[in-house]
N, C-alpha and C. Protein backbone atom coordinates (compact mmCIF):
# COMPACT_ATOMS: atom_id res chain seq x y z
N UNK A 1 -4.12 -14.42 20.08
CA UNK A 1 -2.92 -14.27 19.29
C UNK A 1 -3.17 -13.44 18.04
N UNK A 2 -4.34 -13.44 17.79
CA UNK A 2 -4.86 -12.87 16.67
C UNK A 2 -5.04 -11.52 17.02
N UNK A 3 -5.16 -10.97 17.70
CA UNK A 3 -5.13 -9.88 18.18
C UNK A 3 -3.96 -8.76 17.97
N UNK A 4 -2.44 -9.55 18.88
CA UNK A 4 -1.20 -9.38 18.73
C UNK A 4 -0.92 -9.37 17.15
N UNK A 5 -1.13 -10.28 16.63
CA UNK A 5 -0.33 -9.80 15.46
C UNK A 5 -1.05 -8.75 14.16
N UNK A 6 -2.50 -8.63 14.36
CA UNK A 6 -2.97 -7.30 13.63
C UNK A 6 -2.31 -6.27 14.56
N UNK A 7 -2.69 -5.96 15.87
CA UNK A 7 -1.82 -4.60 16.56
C UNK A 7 -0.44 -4.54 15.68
N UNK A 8 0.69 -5.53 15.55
CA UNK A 8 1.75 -5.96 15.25
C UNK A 8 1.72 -5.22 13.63
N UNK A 9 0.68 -5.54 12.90
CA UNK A 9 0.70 -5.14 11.96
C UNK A 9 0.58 -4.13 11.36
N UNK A 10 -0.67 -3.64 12.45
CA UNK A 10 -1.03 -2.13 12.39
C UNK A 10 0.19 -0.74 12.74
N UNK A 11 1.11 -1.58 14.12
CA UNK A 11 2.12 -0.59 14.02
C UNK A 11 2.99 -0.49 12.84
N UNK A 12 3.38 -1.49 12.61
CA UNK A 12 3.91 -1.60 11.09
C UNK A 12 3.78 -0.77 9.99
N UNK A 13 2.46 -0.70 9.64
CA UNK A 13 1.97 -0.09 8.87
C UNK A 13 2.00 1.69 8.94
N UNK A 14 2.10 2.10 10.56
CA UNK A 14 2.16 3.15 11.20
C UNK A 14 3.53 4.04 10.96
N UNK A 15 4.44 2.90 11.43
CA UNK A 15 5.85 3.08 11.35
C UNK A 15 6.05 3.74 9.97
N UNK A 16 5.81 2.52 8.78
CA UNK A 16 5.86 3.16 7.65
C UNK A 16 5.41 4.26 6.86
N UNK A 17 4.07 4.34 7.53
CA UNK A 17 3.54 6.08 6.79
C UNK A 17 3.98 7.14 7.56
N UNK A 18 5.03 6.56 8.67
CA UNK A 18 5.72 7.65 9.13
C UNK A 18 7.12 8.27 8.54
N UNK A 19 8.09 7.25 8.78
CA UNK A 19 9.20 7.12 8.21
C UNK A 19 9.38 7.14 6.69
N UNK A 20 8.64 6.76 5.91
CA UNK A 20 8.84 6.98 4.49
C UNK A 20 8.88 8.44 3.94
N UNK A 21 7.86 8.77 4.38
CA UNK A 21 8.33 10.10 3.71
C UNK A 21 9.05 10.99 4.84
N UNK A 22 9.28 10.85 5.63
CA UNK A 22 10.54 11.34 6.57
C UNK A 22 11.94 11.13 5.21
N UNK A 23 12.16 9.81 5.27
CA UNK A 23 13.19 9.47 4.20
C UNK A 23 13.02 9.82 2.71
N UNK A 24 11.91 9.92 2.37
CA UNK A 24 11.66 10.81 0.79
C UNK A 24 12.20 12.16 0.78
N UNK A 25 11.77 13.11 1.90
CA UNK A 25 12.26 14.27 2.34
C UNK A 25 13.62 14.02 2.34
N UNK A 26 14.31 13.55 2.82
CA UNK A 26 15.96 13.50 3.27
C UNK A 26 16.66 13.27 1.53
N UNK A 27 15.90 12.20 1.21
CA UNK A 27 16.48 11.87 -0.17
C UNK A 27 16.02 12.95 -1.07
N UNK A 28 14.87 14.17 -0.92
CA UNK A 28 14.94 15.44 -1.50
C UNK A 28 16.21 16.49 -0.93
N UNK A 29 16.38 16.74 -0.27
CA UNK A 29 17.62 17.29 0.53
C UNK A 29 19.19 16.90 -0.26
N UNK A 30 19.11 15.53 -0.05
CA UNK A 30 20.22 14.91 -0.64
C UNK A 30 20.37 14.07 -1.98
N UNK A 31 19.76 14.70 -3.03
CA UNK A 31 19.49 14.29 -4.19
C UNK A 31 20.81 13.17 -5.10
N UNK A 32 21.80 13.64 -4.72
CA UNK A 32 23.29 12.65 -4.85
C UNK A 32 22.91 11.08 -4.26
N UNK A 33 22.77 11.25 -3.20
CA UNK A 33 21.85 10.05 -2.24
C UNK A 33 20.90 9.44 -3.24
N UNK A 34 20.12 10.44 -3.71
CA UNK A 34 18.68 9.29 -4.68
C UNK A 34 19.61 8.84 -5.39
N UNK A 35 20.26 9.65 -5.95
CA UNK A 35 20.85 9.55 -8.15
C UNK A 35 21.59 7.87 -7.65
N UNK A 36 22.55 7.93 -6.61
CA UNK A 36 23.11 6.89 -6.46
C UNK A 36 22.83 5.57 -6.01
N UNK A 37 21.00 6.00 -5.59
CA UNK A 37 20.25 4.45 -5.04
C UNK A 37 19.42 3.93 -6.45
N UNK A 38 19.62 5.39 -7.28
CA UNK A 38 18.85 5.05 -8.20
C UNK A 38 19.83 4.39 -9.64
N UNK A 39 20.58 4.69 -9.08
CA UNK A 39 21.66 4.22 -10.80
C UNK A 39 21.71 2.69 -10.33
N UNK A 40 21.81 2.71 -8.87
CA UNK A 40 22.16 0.87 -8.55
C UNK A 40 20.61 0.28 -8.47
N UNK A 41 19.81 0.72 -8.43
CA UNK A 41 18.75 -0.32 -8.74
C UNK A 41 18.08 -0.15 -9.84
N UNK A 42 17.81 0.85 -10.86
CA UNK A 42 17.56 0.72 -12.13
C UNK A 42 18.32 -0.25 -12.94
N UNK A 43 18.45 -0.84 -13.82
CA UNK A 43 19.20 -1.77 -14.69
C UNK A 43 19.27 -1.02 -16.03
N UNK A 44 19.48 0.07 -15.92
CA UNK A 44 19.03 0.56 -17.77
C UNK A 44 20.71 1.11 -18.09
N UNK A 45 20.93 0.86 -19.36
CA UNK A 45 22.08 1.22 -20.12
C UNK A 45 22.04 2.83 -20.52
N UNK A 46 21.85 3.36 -19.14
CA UNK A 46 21.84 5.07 -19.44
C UNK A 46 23.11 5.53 -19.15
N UNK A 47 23.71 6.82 -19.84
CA UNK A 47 24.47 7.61 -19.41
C UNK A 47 24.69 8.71 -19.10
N UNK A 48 25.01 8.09 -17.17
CA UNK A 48 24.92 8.36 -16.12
C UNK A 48 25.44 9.99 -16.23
N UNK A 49 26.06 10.07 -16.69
CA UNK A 49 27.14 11.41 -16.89
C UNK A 49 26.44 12.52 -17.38
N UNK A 50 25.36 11.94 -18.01
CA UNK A 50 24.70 12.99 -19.11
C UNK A 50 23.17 13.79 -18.06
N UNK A 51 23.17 12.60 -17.01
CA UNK A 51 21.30 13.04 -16.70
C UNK A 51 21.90 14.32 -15.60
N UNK A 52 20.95 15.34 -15.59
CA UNK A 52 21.53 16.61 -15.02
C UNK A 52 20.16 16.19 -13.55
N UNK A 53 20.55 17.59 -12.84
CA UNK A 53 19.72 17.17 -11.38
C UNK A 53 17.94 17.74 -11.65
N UNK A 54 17.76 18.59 -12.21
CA UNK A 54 16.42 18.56 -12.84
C UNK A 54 16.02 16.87 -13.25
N UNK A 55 17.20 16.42 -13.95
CA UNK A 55 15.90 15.00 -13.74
C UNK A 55 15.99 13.97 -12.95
N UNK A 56 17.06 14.62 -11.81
CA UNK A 56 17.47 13.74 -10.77
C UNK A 56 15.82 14.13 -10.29
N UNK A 57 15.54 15.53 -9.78
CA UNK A 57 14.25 15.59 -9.01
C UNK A 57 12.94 15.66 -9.36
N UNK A 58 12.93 14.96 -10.94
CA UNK A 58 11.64 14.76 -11.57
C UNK A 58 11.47 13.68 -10.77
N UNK A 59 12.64 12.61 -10.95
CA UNK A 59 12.52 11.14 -11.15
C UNK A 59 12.27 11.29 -9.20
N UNK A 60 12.51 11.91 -8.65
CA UNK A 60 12.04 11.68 -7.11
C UNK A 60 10.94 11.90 -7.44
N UNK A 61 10.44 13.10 -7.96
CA UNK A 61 9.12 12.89 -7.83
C UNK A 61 7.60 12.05 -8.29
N UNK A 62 8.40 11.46 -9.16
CA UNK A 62 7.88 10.56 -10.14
C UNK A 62 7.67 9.34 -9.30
N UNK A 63 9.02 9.15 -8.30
CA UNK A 63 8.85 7.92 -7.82
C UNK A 63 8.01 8.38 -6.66
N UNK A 64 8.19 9.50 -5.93
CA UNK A 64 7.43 9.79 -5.00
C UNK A 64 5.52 9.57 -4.80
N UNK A 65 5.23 10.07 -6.18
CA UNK A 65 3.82 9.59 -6.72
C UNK A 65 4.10 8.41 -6.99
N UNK A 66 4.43 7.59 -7.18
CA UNK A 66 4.51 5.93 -6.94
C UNK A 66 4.33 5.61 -5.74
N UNK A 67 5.16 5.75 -4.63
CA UNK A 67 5.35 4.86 -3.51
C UNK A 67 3.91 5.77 -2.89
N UNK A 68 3.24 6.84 -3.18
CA UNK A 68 2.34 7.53 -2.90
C UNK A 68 1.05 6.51 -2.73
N UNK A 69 1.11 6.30 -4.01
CA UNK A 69 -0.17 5.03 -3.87
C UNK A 69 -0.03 3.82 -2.65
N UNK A 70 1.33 3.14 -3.12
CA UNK A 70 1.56 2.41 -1.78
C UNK A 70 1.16 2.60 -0.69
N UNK A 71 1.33 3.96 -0.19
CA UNK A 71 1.06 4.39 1.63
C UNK A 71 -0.58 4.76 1.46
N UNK A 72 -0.90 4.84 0.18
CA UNK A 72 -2.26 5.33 0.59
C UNK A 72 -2.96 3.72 1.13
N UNK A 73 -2.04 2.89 0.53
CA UNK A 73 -2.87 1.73 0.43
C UNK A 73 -2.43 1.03 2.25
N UNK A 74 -1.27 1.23 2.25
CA UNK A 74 -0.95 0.88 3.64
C UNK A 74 -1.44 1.69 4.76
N UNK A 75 -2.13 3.19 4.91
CA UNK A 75 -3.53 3.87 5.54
C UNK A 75 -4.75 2.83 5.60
N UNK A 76 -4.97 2.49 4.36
CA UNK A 76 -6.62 1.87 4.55
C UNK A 76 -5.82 0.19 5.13
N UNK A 77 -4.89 -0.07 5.10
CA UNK A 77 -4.43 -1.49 5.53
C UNK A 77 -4.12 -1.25 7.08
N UNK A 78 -4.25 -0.43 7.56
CA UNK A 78 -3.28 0.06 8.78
C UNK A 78 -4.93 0.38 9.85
N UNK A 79 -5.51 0.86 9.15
CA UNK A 79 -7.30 0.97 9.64
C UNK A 79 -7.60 -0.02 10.02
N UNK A 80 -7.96 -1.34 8.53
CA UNK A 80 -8.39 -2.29 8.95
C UNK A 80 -7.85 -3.56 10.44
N UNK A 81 -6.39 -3.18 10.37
CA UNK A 81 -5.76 -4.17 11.16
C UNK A 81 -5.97 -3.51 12.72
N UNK A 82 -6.46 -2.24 12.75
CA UNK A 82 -6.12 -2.01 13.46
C UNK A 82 -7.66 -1.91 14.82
N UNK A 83 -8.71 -1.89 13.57
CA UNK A 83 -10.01 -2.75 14.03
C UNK A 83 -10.05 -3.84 14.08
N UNK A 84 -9.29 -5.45 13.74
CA UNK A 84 -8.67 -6.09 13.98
C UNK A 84 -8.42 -6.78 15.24
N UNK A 85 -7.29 -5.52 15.73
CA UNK A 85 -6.43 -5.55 17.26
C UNK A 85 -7.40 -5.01 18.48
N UNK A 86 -8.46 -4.55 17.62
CA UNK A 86 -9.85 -4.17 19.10
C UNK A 86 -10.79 -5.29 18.99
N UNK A 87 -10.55 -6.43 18.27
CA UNK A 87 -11.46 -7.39 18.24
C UNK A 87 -12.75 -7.61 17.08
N UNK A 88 -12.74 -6.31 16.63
CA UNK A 88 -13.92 -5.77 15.04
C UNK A 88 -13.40 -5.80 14.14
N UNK A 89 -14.35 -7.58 13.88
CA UNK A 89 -13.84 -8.54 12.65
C UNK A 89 -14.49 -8.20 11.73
N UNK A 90 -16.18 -8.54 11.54
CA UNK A 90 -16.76 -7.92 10.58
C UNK A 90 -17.79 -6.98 10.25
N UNK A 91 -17.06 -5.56 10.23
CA UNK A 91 -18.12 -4.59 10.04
C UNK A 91 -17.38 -4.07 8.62
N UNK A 92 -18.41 -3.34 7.97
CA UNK A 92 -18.33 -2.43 7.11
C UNK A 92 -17.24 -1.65 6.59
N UNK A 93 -16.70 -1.12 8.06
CA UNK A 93 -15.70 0.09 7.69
C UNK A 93 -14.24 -0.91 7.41
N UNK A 94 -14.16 -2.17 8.21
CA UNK A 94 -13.25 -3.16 8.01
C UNK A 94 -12.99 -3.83 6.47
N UNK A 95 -14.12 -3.41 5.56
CA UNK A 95 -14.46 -4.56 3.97
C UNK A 95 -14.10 -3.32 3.22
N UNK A 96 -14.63 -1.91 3.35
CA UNK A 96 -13.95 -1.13 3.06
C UNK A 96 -12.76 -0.76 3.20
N UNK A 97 -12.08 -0.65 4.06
CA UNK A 97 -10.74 -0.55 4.10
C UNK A 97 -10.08 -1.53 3.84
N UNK A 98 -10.26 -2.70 3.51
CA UNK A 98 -9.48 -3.91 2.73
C UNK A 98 -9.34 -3.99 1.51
N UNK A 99 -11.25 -3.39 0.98
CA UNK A 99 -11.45 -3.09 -0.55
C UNK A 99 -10.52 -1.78 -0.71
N UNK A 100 -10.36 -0.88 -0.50
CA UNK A 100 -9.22 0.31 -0.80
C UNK A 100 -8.15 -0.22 -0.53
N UNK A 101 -7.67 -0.80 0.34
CA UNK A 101 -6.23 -1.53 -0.08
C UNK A 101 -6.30 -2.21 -1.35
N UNK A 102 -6.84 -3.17 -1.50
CA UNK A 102 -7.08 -3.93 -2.75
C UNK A 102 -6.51 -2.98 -3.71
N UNK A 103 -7.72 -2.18 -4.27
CA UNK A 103 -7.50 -1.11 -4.76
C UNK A 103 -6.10 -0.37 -5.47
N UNK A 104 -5.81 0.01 -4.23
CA UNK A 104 -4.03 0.41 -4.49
C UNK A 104 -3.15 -0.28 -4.68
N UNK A 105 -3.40 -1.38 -3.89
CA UNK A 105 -2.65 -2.41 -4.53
C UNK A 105 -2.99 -2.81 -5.51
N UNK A 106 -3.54 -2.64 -6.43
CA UNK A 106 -3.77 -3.32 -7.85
C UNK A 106 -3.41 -1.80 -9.05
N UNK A 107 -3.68 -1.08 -8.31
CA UNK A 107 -3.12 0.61 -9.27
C UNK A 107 -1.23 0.28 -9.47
N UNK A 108 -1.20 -0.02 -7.76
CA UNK A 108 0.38 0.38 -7.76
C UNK A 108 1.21 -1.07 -9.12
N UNK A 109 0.42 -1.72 -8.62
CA UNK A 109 0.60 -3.09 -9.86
C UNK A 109 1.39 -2.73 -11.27
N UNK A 110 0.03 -2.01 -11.56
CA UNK A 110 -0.21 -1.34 -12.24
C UNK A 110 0.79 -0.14 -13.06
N UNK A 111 1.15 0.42 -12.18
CA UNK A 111 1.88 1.52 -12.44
C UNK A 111 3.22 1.62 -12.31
N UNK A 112 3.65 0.31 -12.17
CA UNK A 112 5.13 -0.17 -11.49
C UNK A 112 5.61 -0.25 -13.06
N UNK A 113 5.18 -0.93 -13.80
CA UNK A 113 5.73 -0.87 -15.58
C UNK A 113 5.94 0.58 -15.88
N UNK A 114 4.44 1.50 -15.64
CA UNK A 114 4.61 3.17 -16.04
C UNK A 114 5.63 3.87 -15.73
N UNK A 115 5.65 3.36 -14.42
CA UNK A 115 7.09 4.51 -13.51
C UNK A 115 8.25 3.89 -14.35
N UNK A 116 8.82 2.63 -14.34
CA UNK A 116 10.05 2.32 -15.21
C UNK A 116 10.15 2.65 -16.09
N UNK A 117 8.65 2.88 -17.29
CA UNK A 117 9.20 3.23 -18.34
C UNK A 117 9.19 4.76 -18.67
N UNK A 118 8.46 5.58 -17.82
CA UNK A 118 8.87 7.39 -17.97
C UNK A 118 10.05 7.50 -17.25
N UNK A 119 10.85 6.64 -16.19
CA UNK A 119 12.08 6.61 -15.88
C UNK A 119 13.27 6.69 -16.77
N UNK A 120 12.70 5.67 -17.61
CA UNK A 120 13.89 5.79 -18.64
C UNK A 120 13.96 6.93 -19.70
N UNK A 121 12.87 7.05 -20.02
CA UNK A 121 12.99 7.93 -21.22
C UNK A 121 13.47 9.55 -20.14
N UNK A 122 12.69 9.50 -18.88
CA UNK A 122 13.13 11.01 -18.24
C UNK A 122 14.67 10.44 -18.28
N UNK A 123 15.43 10.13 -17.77
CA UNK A 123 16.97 9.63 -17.76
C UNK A 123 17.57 9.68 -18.45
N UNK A 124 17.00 9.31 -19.88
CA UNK A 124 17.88 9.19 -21.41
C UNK A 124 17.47 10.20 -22.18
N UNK A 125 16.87 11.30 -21.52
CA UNK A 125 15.84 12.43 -22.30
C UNK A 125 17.25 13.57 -22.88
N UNK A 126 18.71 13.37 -21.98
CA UNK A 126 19.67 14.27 -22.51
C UNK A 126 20.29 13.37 -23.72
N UNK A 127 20.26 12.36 -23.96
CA UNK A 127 21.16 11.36 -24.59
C UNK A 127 21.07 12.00 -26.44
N UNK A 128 22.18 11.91 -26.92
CA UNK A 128 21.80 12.41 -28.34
C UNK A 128 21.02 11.70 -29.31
N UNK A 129 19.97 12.30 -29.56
CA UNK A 129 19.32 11.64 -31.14
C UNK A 129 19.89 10.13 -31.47
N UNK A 130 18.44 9.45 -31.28
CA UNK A 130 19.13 8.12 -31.56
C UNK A 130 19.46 7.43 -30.72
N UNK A 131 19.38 7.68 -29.12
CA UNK A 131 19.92 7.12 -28.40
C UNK A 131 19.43 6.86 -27.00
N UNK A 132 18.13 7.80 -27.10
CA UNK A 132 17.24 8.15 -26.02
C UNK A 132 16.84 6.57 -25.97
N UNK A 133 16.33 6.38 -25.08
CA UNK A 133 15.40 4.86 -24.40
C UNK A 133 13.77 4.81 -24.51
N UNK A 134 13.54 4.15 -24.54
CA UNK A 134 12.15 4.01 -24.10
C UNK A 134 11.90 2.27 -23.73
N UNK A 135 12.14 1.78 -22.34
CA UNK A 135 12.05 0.70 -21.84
C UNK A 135 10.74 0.19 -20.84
N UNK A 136 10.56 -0.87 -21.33
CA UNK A 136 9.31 -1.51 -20.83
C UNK A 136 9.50 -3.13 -19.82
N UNK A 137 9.13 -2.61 -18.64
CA UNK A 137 9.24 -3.93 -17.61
C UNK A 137 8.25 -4.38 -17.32
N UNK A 138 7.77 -5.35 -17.74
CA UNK A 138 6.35 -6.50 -16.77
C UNK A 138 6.84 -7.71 -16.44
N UNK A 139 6.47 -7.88 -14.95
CA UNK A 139 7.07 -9.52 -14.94
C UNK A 139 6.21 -9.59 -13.89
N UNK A 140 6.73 -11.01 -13.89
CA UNK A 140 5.83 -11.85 -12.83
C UNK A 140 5.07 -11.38 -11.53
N UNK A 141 5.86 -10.57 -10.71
CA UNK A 141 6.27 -9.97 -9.18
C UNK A 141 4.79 -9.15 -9.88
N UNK A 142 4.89 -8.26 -10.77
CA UNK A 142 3.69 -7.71 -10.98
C UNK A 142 2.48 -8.36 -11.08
N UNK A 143 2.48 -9.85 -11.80
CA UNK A 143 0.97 -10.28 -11.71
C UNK A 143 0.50 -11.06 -11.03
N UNK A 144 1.62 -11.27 -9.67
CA UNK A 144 1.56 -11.91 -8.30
C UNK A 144 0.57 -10.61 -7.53
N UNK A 145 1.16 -9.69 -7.77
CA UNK A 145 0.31 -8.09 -6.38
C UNK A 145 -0.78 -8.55 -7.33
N UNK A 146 -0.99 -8.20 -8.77
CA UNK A 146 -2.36 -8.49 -9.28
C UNK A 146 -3.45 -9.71 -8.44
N UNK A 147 -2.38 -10.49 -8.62
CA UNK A 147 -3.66 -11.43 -8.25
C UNK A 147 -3.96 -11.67 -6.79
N UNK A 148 -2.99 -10.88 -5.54
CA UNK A 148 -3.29 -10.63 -4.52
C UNK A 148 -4.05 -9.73 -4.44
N UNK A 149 -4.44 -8.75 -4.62
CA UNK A 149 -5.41 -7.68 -4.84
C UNK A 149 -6.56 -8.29 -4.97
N UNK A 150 -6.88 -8.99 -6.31
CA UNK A 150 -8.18 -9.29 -6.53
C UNK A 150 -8.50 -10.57 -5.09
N UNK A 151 -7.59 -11.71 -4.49
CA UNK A 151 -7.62 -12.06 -3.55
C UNK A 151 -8.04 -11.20 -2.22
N UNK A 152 -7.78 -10.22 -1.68
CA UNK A 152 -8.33 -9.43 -1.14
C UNK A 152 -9.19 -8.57 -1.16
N UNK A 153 -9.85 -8.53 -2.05
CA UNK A 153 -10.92 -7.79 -2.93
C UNK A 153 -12.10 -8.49 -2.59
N UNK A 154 -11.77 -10.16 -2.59
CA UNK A 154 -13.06 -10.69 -2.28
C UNK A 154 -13.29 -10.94 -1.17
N UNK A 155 -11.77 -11.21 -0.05
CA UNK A 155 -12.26 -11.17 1.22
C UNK A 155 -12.51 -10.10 1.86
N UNK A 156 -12.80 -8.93 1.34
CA UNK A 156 -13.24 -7.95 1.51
C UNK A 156 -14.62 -8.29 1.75
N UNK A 157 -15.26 -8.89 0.65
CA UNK A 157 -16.66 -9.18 0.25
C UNK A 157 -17.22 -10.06 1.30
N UNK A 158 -16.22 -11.07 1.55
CA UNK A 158 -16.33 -11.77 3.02
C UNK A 158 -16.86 -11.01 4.15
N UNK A 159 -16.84 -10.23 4.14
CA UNK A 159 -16.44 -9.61 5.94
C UNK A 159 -17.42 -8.89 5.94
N UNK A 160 -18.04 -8.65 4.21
CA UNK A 160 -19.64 -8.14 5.06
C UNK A 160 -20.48 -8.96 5.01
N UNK A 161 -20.65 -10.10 4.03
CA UNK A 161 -21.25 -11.15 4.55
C UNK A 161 -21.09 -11.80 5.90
N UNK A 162 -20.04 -12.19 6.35
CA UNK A 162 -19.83 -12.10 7.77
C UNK A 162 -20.50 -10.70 8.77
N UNK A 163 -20.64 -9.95 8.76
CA UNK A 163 -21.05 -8.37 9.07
C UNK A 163 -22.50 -9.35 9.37
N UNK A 164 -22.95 -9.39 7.99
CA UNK A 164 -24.48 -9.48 7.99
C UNK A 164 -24.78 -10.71 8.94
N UNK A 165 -24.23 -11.87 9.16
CA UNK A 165 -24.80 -12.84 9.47
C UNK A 165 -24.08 -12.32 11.27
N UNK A 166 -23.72 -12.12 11.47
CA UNK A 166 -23.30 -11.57 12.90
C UNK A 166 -24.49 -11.19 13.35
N UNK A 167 -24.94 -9.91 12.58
CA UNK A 167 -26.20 -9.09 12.94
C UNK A 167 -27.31 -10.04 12.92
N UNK A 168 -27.30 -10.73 12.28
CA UNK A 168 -28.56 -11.74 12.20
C UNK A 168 -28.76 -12.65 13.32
N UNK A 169 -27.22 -13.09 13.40
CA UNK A 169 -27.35 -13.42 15.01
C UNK A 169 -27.78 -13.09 16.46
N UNK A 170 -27.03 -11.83 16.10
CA UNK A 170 -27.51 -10.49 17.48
C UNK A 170 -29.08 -10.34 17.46
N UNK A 171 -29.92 -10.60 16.38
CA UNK A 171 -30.92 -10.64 16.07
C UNK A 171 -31.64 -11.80 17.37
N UNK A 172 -31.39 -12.90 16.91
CA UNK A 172 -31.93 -14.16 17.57
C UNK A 172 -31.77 -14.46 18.64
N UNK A 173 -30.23 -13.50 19.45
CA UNK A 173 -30.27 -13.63 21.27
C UNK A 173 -30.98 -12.56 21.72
């Protein structure tokens, strides 16, 4: 069963470094499309009227190098599961590619406050004197990935200790 659901996971993971930027592309194409996914899920007291499409396609790209890290991290997550679904639990290239997820997942953590707050100020950057933004988000959701990261970080560390004592075994038959 364990098998099935890393494969399961691994396509998953597949799907997504496919389709995402399929849909990043489309939402470059159709920049009206971002401005309007982006006015409804930002929460900031900007006006809307004022931001021109130059910073409609900063802010794609801004977010684009965001969700960037994500997929890099869902690559090395998409590896590991997917040695996993062939039965290769603990080798090397498996603790590595968990530790680089880790990794990104703890950058993207990370950088989830940064992106909101050059969001705002790129957004409110037309607003007159006095009126520009500069907003700052940290919450919880962020030091939950934190502390999943470092959680996977060590079972990373697991799996070559596991690695090693495997071999030690193979040793003794």
């Amino acid at each position: 069963m364990t098998r099935q659901f890393s494969l399961l996971i691994a396509l998953g993971c597949s799907a997504l470094l496919i389709l995402t930027p399929v849909a990043a592309l489309y939402l470059l194409l159709d920049i009206e499309l971002f401005a309007s996914l982006a006015r409804s899920n930002l929460s900031l007291p900007i006006q809307w009227q004022t931001v021109s499409d130059t910073q409609w396609y900063s802010l794609w790209l801004l977010t684009l190098i965001y969700i960037g890290i994500g997929l890099a991290g869902l690559y090395f997550l998409r590896r590991a599961f997917a040695n996993f679904a062939k039965g290769e639990l603990f080798n090397h290239s498996n603790s590595r590619d968990l530790r680089l997820f880790a990794i990104m997942l703890f950058v993207q953590a990370l950088t989830k406050p940064l992106h909101f707050t050059l969001s705002s100020v790129l957004l409110s950057f037309n607003h007159p004197a006095g009126e520009k933004m500069l907003s700052v988000s940290l919450g919880s959701g962020e030091i939950k990935v934190i502390a999943l990261a470092m959680i996977l970080w060590v079972m990373s560390d697991l799996l070559v200790r596991g690695s090693q004592l495997e071999n030690e075994n193979k040793q003794f038959i």
